[in-house]
Every structure is written in structure tokens, then in C-alpha cells.
C-alpha atoms as a PDB file:
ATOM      1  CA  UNK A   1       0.000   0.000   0.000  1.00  0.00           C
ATOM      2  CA  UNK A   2       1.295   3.406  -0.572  1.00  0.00           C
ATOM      3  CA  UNK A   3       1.919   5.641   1.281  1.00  0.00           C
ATOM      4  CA  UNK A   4       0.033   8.720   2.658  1.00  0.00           C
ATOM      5  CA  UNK A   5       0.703  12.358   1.036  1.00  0.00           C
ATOM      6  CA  UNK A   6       3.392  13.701   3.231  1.00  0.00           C
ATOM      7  CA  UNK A   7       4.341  16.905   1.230  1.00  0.00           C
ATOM      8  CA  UNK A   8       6.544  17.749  -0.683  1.00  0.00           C
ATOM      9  CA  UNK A   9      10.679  18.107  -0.718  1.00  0.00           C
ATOM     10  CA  UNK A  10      13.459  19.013  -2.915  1.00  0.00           C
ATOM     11  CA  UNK A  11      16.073  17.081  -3.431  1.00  0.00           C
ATOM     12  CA  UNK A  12      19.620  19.287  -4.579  1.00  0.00           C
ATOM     13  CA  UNK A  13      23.417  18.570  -5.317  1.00  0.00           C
ATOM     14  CA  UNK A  14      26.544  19.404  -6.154  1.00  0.00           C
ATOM     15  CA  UNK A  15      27.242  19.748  -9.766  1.00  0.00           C
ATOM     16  CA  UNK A  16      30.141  20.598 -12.282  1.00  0.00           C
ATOM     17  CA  UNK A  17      32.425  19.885  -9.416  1.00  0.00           C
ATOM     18  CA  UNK A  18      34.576  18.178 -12.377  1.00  0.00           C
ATOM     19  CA  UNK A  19      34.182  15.018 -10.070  1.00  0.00           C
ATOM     20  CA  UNK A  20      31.081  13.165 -10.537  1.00  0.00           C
ATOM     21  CA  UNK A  21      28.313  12.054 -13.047  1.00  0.00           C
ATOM     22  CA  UNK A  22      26.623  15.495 -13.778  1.00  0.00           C
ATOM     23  CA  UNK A  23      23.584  13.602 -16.096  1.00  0.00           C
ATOM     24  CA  UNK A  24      23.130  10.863 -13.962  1.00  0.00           C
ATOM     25  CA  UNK A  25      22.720  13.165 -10.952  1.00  0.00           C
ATOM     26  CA  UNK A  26      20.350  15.353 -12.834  1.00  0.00           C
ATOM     27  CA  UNK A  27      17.712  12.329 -13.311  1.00  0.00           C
ATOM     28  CA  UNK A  28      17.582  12.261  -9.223  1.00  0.00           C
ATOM     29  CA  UNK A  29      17.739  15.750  -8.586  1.00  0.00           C
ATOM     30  CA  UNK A  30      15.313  18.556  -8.126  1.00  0.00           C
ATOM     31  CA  UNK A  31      17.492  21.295  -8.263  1.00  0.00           C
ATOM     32  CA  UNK A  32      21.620  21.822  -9.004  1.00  0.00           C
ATOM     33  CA  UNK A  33      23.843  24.016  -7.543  1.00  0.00           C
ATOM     34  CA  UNK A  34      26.450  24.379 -10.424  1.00  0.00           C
ATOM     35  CA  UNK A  35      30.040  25.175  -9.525  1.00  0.00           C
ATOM     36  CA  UNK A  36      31.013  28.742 -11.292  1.00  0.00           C
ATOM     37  CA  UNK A  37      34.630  28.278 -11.725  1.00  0.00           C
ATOM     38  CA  UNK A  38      36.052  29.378  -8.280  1.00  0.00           C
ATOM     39  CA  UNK A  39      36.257  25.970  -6.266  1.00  0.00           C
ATOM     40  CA  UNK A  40      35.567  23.797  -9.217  1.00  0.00           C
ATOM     41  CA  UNK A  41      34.123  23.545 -12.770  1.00  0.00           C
ATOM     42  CA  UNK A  42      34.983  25.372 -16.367  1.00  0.00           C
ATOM     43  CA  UNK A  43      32.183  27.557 -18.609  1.00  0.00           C
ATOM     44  CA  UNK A  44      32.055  24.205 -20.758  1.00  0.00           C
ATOM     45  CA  UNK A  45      30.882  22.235 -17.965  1.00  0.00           C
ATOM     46  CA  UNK A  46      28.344  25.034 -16.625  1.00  0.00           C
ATOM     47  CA  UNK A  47      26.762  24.722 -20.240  1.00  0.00           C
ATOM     48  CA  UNK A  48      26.509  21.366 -20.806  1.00  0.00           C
ATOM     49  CA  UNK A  49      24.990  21.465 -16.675  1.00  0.00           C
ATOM     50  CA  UNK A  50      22.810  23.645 -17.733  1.00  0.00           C
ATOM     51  CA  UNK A  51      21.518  22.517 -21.081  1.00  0.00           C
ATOM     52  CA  UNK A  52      20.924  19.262 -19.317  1.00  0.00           C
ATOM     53  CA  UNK A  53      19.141  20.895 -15.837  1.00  0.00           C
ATOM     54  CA  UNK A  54      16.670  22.985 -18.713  1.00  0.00           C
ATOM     55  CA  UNK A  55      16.016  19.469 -20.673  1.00  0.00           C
ATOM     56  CA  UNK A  56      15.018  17.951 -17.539  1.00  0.00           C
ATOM     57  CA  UNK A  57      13.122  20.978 -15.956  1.00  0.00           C
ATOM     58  CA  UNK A  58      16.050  20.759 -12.973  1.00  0.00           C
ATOM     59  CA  UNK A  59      16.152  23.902 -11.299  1.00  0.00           C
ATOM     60  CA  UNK A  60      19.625  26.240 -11.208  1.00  0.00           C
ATOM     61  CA  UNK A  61      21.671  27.687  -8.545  1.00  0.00           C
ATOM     62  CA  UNK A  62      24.618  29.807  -8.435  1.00  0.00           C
ATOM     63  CA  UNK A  63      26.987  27.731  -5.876  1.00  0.00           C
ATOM     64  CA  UNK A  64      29.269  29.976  -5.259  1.00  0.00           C
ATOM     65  CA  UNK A  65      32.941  29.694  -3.253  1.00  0.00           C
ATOM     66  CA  UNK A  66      36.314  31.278  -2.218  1.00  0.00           C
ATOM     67  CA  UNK A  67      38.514  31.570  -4.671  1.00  0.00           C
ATOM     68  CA  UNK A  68      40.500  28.049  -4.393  1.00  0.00           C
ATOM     69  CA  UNK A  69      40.546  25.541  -6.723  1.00  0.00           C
ATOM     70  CA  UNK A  70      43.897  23.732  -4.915  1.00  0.00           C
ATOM     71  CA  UNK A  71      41.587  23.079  -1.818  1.00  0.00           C
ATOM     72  CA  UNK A  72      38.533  22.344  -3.533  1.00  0.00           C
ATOM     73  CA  UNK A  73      36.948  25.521  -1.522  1.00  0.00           C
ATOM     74  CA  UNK A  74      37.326  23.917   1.873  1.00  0.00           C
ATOM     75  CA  UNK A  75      40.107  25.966   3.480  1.00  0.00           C
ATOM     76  CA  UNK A  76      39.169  28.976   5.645  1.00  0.00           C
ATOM     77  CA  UNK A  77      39.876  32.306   3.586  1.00  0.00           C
ATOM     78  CA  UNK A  78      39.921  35.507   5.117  1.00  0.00           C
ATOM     79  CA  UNK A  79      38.266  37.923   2.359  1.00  0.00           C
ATOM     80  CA  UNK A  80      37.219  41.686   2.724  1.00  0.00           C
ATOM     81  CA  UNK A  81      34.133  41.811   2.363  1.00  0.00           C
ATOM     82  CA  UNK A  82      34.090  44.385  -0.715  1.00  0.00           C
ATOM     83  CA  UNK A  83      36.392  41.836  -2.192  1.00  0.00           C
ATOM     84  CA  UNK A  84      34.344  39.304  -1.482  1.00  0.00           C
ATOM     85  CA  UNK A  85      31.005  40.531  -2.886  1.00  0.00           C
ATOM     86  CA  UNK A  86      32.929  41.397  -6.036  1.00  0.00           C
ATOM     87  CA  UNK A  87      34.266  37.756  -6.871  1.00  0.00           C
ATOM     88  CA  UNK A  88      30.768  36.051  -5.326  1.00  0.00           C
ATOM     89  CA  UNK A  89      29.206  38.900  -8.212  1.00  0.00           C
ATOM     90  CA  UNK A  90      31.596  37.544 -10.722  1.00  0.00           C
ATOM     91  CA  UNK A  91      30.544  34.167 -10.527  1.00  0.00           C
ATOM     92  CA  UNK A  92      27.181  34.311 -10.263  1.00  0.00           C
ATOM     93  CA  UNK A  93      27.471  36.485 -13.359  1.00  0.00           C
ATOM     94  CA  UNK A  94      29.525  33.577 -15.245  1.00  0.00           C
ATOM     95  CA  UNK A  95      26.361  31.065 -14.634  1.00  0.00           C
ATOM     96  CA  UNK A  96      23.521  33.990 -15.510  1.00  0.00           C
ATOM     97  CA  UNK A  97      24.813  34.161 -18.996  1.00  0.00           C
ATOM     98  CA  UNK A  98      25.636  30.530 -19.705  1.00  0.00           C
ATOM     99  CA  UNK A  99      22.536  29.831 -18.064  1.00  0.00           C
ATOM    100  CA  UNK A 100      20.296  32.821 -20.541  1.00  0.00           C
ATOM    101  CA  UNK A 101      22.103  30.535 -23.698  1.00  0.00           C
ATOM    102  CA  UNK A 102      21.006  26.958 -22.602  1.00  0.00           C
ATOM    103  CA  UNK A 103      17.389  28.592 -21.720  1.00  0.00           C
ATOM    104  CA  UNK A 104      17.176  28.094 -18.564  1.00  0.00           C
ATOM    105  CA  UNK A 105      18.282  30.865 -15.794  1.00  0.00           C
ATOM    106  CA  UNK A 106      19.556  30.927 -12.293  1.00  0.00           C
ATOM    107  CA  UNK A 107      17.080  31.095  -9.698  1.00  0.00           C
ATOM    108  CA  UNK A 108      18.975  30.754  -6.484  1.00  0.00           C
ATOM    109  CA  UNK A 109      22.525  31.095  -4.651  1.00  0.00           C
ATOM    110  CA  UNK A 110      24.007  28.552  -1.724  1.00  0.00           C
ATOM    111  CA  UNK A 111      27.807  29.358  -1.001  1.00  0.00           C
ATOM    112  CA  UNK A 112      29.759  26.180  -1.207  1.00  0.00           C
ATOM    113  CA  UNK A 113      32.403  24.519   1.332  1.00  0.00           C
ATOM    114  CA  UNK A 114      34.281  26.635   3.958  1.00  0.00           C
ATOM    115  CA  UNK A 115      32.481  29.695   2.700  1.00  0.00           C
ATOM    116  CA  UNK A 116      29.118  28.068   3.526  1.00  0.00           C
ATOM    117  CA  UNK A 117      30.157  27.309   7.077  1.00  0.00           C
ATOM    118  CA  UNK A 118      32.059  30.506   7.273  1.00  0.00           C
ATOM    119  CA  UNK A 119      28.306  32.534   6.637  1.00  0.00           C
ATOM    120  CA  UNK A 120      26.450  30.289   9.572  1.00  0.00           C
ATOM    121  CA  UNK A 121      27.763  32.819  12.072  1.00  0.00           C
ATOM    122  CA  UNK A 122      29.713  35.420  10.018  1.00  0.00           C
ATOM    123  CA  UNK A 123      27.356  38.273   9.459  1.00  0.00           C
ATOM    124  CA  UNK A 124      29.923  40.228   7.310  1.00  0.00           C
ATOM    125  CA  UNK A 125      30.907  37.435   5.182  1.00  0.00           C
ATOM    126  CA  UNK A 126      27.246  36.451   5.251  1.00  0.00           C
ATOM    127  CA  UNK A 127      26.290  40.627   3.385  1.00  0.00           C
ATOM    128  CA  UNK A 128      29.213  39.982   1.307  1.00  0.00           C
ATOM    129  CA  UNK A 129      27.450  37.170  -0.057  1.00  0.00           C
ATOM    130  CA  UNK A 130      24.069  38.584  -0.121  1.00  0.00           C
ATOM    131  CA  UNK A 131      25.229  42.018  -1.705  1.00  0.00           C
ATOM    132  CA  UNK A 132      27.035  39.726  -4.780  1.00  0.00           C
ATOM    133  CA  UNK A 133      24.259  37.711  -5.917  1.00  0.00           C
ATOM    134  CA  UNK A 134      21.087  40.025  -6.234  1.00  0.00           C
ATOM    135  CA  UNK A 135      18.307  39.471  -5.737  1.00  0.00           C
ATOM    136  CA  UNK A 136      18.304  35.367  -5.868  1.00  0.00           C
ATOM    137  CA  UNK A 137      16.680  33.217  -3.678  1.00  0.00           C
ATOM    138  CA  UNK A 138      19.006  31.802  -0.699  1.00  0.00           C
ATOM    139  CA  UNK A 139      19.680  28.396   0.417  1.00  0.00           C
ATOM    140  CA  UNK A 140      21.669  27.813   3.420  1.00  0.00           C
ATOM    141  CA  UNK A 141      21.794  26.048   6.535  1.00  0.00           C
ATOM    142  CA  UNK A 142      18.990  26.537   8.811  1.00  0.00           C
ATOM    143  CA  UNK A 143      19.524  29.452  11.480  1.00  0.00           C
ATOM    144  CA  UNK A 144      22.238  30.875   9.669  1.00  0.00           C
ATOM    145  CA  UNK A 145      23.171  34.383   9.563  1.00  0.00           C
ATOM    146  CA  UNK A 146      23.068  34.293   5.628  1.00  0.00           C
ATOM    147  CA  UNK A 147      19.443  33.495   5.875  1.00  0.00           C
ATOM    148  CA  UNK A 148      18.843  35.699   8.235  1.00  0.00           C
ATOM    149  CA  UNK A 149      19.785  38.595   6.875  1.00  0.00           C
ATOM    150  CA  UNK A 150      18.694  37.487   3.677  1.00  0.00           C
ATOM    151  CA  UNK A 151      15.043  37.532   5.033  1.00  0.00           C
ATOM    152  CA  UNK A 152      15.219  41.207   6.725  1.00  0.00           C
ATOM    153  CA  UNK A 153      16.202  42.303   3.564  1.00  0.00           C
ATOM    154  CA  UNK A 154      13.193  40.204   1.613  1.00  0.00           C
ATOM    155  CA  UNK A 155      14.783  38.205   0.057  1.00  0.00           C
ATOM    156  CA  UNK A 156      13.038  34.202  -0.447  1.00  0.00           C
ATOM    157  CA  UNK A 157      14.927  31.898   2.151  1.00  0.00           C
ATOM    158  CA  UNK A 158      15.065  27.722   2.114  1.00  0.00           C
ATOM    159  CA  UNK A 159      16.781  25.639   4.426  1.00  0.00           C
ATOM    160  CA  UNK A 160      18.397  22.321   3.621  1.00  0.00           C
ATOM    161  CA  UNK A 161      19.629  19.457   5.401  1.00  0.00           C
ATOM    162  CA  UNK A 162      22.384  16.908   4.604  1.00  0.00           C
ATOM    163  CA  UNK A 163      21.356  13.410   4.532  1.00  0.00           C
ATOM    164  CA  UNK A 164      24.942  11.857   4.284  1.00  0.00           C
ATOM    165  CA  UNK A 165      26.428  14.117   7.256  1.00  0.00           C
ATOM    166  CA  UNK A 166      26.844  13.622  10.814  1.00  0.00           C
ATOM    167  CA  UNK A 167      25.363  16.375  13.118  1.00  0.00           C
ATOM    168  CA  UNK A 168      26.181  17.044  16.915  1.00  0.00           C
ATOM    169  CA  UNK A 169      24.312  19.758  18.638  1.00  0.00           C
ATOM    170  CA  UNK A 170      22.347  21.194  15.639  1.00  0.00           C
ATOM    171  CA  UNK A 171      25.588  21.686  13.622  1.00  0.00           C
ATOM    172  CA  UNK A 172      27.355  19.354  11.004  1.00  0.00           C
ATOM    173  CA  UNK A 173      30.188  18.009  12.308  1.00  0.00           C
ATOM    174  CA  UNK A 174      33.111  19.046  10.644  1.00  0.00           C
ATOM    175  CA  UNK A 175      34.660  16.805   7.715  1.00  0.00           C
ATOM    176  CA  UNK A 176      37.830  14.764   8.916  1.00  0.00           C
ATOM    177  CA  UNK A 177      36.322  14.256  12.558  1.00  0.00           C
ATOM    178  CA  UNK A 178      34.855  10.589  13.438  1.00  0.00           C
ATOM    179  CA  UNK A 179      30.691  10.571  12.689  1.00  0.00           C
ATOM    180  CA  UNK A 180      31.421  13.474   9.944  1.00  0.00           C
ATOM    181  CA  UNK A 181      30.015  11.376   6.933  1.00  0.00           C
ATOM    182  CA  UNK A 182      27.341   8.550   7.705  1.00  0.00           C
ATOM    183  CA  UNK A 183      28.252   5.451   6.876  1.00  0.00           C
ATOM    184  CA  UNK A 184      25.474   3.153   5.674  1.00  0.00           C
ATOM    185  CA  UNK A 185      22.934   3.654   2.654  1.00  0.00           C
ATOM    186  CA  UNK A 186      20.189   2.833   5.570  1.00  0.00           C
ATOM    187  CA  UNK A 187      21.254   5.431   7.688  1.00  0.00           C
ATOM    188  CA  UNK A 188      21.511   7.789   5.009  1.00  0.00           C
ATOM    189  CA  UNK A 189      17.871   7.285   4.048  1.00  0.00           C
ATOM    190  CA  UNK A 190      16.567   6.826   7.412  1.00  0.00           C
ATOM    191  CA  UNK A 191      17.907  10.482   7.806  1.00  0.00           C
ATOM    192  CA  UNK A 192      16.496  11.716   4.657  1.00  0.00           C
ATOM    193  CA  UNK A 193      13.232  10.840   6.090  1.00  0.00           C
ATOM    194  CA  UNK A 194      13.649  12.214   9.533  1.00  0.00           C
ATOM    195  CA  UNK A 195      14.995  15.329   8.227  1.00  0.00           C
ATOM    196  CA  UNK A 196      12.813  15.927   5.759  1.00  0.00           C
ATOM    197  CA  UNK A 197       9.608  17.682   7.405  1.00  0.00           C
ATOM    198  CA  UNK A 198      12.005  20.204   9.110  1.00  0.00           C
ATOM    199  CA  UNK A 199      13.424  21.413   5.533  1.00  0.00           C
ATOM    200  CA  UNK A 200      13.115  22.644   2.170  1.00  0.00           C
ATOM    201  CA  UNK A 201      15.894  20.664   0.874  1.00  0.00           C
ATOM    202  CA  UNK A 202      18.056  17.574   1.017  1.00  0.00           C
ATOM    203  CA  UNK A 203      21.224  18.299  -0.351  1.00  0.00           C
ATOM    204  CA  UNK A 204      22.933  14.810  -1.430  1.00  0.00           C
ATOM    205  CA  UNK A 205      26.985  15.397  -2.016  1.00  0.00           C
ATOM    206  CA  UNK A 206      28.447  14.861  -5.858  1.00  0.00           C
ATOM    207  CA  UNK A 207      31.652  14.330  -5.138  1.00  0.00           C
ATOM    208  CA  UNK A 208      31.564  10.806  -4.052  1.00  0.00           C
ATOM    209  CA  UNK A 209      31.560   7.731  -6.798  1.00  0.00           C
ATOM    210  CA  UNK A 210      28.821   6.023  -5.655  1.00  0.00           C
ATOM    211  CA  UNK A 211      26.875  10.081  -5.833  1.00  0.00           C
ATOM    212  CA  UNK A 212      24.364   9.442  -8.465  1.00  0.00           C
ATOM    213  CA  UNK A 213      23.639   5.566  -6.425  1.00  0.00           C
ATOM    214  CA  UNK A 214      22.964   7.687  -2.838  1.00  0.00           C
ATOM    215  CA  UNK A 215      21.004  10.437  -4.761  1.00  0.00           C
ATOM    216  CA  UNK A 216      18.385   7.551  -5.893  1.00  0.00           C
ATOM    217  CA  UNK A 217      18.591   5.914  -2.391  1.00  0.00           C
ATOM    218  CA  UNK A 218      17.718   9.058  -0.976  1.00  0.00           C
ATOM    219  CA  UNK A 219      14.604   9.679  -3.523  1.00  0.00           C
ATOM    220  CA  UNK A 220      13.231   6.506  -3.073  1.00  0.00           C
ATOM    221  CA  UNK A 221      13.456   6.491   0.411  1.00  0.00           C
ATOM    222  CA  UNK A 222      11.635   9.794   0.370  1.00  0.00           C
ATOM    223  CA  UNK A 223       8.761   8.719  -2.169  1.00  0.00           C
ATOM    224  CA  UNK A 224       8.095   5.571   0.033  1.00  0.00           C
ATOM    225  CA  UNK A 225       7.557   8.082   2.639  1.00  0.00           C
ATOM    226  CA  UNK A 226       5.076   9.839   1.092  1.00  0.00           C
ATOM    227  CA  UNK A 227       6.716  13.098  -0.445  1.00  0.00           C
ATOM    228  CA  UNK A 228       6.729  14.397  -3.195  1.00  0.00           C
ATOM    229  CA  UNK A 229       9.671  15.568  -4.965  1.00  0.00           C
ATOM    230  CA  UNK A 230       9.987  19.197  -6.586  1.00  0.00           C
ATOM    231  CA  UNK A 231      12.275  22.328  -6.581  1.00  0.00           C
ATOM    232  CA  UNK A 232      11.788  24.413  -3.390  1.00  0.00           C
ATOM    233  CA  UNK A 233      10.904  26.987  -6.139  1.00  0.00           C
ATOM    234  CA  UNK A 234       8.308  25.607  -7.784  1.00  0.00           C
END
């Protein structure tokens, strides 16, 4: 028996990270937050992201990161905050055009890596952000200081949660420490579920090899549960 309606949920990853199966994440996915060249990716692989994520109705994000390629955007970077807004401007730029060609368009912004984590509790960092990309939606952790501000200056907010991470007090604990990453496909669904009323999103990482696997783990898990999967824009 199926079963009952629960709602609805989006499901999002990481894509044109360089690392992972961008079409075969974009059959699971609701919505892609595409890598604009400053931790990852190249304009070629933002267009053929794109021209796939418009075939397939996907929605588009701007995921935008310190500039650092050599750490994948996971070191901590301190940035002015002019400077900052500037290069988070610069990318999200990058994807707005690519994305106007493959007809399709970006709709929202989520920072990526040490610059996400950085904008939990850094209000500065957090404007910096905010004052680069526009007027785009914002997705970010929940009680974050990016959100936050995004919302006193009326801008649409969505939180996510992370399916495949570890948490300890409200916070994900940080990669490299013991419970970081979970380790089972069961306990990675199990938390889909469980996380799922409390969110907008479920953000399922693309730089693993068995990604585009987890990502249909996760959506099954989540349809057998009752929800419904669509952007958090739609």
C-alpha cells in the first residue's frame, strides 16, 4: 500500500564539481547548484549542466565559493568583504549568462564549502554574499546568519539538510572528525526521512563515486515516505 501524502521536498546537489556524473545526478535531482569556476568547474561544464538541468526541468543555482581551486573551496579564507562581494558577483554572473544561452536561468545562490560554514555565524561574510548575488533566492543552513539577513532584507529563504552528514548539537560536524560522513545507505535514508519535514531541501553530495547511487537511495526512500519531490521553487 502506498503511502500517505506527506508533502513535498526538494532534493539538490553538487554539480560541475569536475568530479562526478553530472547527467546521472540530474535524473535524481530537483534542483543543481552548479560550480562557477572558483572551487571547481569550467564555462564548458556550466553549459553542458545547464543545457541538461533545462532538458530535464532541474532547477539552477549559483553555488558559489572562495577563490580556491587547490583546496577544492574547503580551506578557511579571510576575504574583505568588498572583495568578497565582487568575486561572489563575478561568478554568479559567469552562470547567468551561460545559463540565458542553454534557456534556462539561475534562480537561487548557496555558497559552497568553507564559505558556507564561514556565513552560519559570520554576518559580514554572510552581506558579502548577499550584496554579490542580487536578488536570488538563498539556500543555506537553517539558522544561519546568511538566511537571516537574507530575510530582513526580503529576500526568499530555504533551508536544507544533509542526509549523508553527521550532526552534533544542531551543527554538522566538521569533515575529517569521526561521525562526519554517515556510513550506511540505511542510515543515510533513514535520515532523509527524519529530516525531511524540518526542511526545504536535502542536499545529497556529488563528489563521491557512488553520488548518483545515494542520490536515488535518498529519492526513493523519500517517495516511500510519502513526499513528493519538486524544486523548493516551484
Amino acid at each position: 500500500m502506498p503511502a500517505e501524502p506527506r508533502g513535498r521536498v526538494d532534493l539538490n546537489a553538487d554539480l560541475g564539481e569536475e568530479v562526478t556524473d553530472d547527467a546521472g545526478l540530474l535524473t535524481v535531482v530537483t534542483s543543481a547548484n552548479v560550480a562557477c569556476g572558483f572551487h571547481a568547474g569550467t564555462p564548458a561544464i556550466m553549459r553542458a549542466v545547464c543545457a541538461e538541468a533545462a532538458a530535464r526541468g532541474v532547477a539552477v543555482g549559483a553555488q558559489v565559493s572562495y577563490r580556491d581551486r587547490e583546496n577544492f573551496g574547503r580551506a578557511a579564507h579571510d576575504v574583505e568583504h568588498d572583495v568578497l562581494r565582487d568575486e561572489v558577483a563575478e561568478q554568479v554572473t559567469v552562470l547567468e549568462e551561460i545559463a540565458e544561452a542553454e534557456g534556462t536561468r539561475v534562480r537561487y545562490v548557496k555558497p559552497h564549502g568553507a564559505l558556507y560554514h564561514r556565513v552560519t555565524d559570520d554576518a559580514e561574510q554572510a552581506h558579502a554574499v548577499l550584496a554579490g548575488s542580487g536578488e536570488l533566492a538563498v539556500l543555506g543552513f537553517p539558522g544561519s546568519r546568511l538566511l537571516a539577513l537574507a530575510a530582513d532584507a526580503g529576500r526568499p529563504t530555504y533551508d536544507e539538510g544533509f542526509p549523508d552528514r553527521g550532526y552534533a548539537d544542531g551543527r554538522l560536524v566538521a569533515r575529517g572528525r569521526p561521525g562526519a560522513l554517515l556510513g550506511s545507505l540505511d542510515e543515510i535514508a533513514a535520515q532523509a526521512v527524519r529530516l525531511a519535514p524540518a526542511v526545504a531541501s536535502l542536499c545529497v553530495h556529488g563528489d563521491s563515486p557512488g553520488a548518483v547511487y545515494h542520490a536515488r537511495v535518498v529519492r526513493r526512500a523519500l517517495e516511500a515516505a510519502g513526499y513528493s519531490l519538486r524544486s523548493f521553487l516551484d
